[in-house]
Protein backbone atom coordinates (compact mmCIF):
# COMPACT_ATOMS: atom_id res chain seq x y z
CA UNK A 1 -80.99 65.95 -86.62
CA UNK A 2 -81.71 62.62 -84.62
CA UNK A 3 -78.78 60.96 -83.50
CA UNK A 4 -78.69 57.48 -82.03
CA UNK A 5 -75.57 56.34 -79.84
CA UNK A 6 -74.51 52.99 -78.57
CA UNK A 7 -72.08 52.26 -75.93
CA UNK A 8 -71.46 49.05 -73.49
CA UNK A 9 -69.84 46.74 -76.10
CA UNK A 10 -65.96 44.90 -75.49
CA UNK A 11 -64.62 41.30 -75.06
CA UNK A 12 -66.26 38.52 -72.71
CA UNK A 13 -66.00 35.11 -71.68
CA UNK A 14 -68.82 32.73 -73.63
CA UNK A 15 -71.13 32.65 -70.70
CA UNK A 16 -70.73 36.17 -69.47
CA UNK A 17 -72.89 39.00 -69.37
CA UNK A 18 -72.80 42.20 -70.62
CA UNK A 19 -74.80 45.09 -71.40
CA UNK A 20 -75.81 47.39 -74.10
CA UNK A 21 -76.56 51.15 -74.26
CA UNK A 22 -78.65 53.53 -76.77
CA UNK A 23 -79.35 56.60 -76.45
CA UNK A 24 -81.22 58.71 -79.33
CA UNK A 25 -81.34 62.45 -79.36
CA UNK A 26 -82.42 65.71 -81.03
CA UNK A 27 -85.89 65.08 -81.29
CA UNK A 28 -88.41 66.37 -79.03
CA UNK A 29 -90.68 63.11 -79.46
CA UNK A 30 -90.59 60.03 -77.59
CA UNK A 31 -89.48 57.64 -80.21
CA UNK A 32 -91.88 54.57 -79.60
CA UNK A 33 -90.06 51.54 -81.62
CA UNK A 34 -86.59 51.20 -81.00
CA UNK A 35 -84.50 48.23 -81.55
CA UNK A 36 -81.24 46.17 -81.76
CA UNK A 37 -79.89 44.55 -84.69
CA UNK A 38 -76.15 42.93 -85.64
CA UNK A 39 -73.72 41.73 -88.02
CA UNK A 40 -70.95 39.45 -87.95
CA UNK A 41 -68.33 39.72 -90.78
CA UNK A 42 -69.52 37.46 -93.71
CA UNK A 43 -73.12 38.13 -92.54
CA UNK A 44 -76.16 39.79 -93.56
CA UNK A 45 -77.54 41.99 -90.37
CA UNK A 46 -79.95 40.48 -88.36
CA UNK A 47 -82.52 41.95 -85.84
CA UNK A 48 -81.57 40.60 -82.51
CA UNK A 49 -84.23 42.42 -80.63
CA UNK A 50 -87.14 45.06 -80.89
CA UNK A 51 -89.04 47.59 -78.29
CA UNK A 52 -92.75 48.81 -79.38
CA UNK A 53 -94.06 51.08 -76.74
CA UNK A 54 -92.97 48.58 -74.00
CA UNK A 55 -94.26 44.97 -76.45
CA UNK A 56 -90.92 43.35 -76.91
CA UNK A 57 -89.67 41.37 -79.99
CA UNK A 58 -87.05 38.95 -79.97
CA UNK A 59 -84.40 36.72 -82.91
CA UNK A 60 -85.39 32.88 -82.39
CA UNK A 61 -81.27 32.94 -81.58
CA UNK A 62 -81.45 35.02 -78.30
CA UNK A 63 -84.78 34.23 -76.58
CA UNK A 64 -84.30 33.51 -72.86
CA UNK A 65 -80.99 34.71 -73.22
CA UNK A 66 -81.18 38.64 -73.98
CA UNK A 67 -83.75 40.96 -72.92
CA UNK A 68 -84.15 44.67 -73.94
CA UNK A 69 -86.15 47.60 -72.16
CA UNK A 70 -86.82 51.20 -71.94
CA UNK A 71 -85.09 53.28 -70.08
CA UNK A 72 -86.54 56.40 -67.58
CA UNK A 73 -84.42 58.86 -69.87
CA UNK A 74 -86.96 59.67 -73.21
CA UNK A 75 -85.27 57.55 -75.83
CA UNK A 76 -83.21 55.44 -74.25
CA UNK A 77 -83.14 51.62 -74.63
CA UNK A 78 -81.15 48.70 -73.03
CA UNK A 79 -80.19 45.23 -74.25
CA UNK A 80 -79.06 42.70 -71.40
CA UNK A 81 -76.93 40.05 -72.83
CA UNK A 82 -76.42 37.06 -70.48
CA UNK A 83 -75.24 33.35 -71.20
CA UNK A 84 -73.33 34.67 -74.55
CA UNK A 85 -72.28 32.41 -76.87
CA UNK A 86 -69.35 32.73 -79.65
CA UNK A 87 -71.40 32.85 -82.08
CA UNK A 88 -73.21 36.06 -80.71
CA UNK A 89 -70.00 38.25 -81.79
CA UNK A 90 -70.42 41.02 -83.72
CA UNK A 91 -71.35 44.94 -84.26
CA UNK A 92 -73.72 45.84 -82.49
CA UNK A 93 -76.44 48.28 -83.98
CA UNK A 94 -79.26 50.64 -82.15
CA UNK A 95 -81.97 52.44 -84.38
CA UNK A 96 -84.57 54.32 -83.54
CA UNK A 97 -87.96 54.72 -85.95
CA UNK A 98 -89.37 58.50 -86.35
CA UNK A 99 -91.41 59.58 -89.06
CA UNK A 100 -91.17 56.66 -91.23
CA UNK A 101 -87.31 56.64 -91.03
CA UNK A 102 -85.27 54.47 -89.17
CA UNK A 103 -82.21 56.00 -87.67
CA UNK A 104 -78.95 54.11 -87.23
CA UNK A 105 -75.70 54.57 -84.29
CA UNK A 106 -72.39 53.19 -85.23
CA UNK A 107 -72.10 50.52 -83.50
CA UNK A 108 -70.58 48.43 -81.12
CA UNK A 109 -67.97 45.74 -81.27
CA UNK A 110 -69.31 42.80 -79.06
CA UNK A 111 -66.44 39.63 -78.86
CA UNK A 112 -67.11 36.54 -76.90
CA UNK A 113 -64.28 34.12 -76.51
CA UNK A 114 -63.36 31.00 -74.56
């Protein structure tokens, strides 16, 4: 009964900052690859980035720009969003990997505007 739950998403300025929360429960193991991925209406969803017992993956798109990490709580993971751009709007996606099946939150709604 693993659930995964995002939180931290709303409407900034293109340039702001803003961060991202996950949190994935009901399991008693620590869930070693955990990642973000999004989609913007029209799109196909994209893997924006991805955590691998602390190695760190990133989308071409968001290198320099976003950077996600572990937290101290077991299955928790972060995604710092700085210097956003327009075209970085859109859901907003955690999953967590555990025995060969991938594990999905909601979502949430990031908007940047000018």
């Amino acid at each position: 009964q693993v659930q995964v739950v995002e939180s931290g998403g709303g409407l900034v300025q293109a340039g702001g900052s803003l961060r991202l929360s996950c949190a994935a429960s009901g399991t008693t193991f620590s869930i070693n690859v955990m990642a973000w991925y999004r989609q913007a209406p029209g799109k196909q969803r994209e893997l924006v980035a991805r955590s691998t017992g602390g190695s760190t993956d990133y989308a071409d798109s968001v290198k320099g720009r976003f950077t996600i990490s572990r937290g101290n709580a077991k299955n928790t993971v972060y995604l710092q969003m700085n210097s956003l751009k327009s075209e970085d709007t859109a859901v907003y996606y955690c999953t967590a990997l555990l025995g060969g099946i991938n594990y999905w939150g909601k979502g949430t709604l990031v908007t940047v505007s000018s």
